[in-house]
Protein backbone atom coordinates (compact mmCIF):
# COMPACT_ATOMS: atom_id res chain seq x y z
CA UNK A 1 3.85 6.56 -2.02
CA UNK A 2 6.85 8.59 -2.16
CA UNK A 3 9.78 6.73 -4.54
CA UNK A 4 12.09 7.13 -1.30
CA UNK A 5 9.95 5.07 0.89
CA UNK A 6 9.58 2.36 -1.09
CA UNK A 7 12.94 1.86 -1.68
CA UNK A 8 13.42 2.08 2.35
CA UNK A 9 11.14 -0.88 2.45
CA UNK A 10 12.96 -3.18 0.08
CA UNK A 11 16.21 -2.75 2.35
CA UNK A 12 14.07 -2.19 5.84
CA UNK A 13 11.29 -4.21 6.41
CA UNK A 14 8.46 -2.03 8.26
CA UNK A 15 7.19 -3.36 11.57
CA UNK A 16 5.28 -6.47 11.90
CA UNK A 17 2.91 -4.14 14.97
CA UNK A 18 0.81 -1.25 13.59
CA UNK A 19 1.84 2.03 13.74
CA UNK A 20 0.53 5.40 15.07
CA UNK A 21 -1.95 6.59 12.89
CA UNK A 22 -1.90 10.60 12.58
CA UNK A 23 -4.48 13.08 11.38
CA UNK A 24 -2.21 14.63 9.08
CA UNK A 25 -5.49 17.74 8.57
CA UNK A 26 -5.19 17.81 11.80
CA UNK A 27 -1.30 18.02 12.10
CA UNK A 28 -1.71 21.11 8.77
CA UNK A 29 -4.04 22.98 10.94
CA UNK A 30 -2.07 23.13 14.32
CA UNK A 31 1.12 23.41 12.47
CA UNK A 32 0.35 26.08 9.86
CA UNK A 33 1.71 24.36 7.52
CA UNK A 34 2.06 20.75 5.78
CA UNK A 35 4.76 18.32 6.07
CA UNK A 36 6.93 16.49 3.30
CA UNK A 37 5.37 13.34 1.62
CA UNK A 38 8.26 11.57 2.12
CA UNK A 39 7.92 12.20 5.77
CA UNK A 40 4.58 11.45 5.96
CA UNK A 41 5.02 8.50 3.97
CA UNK A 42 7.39 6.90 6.37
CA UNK A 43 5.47 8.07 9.04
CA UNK A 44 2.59 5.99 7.90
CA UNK A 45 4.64 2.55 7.19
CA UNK A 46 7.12 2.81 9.90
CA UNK A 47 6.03 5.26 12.15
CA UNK A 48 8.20 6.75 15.23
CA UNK A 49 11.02 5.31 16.82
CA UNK A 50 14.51 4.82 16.02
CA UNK A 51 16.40 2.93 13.67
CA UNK A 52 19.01 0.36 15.18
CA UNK A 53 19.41 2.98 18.14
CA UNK A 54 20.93 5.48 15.77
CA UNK A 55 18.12 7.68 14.03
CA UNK A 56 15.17 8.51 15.29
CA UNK A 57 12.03 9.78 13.98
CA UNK A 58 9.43 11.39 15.99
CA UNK A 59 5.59 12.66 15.32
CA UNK A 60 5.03 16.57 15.02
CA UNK A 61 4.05 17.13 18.58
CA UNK A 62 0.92 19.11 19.68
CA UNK A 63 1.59 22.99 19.83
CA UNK A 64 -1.50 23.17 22.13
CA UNK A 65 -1.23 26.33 24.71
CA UNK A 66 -1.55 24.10 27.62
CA UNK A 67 1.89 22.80 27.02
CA UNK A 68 1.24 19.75 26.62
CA UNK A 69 3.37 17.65 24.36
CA UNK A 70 0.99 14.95 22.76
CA UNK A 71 2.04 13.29 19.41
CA UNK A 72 -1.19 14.49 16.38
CA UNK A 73 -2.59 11.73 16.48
CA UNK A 74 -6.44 10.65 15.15
């Protein structure tokens, strides 16, 4: 785990609920490309939403050519 993150969870407590779990092979192939580990570090103990109403983190959407804007997910 990312050095970041787990100082984020010493300060903010992750969610008591489970989070969104993404196929981040998934996420590589549609996207071209692969994302930070930090992001998808927090993605995995936090997952999307915002924090105290002031930041907010969201899941790559799907770049699908129906249009359709679906979060990665497993």
């Amino acid at each position: 785990m990312h050095s970041a993150v787990r100082e984020l969870q010493r300060l903010l407590p992750p969610p008591s609920a489970g989070v969104e779990v993404l196929s981040w092979g998934e996420v590589r192939a549609e996207w071209g490309t692969g994302f930070p580990r930090d992001y998808r570090d927090f993605m995995e103990v936090y997952g999307r939403g915002s924090i105290d109403n002031l930041i907010v983190v969201a899941t790559p959407e799907s770049r699908s050519a129906s249009g359709a804007c679906s979060p990665c997910a497993g």
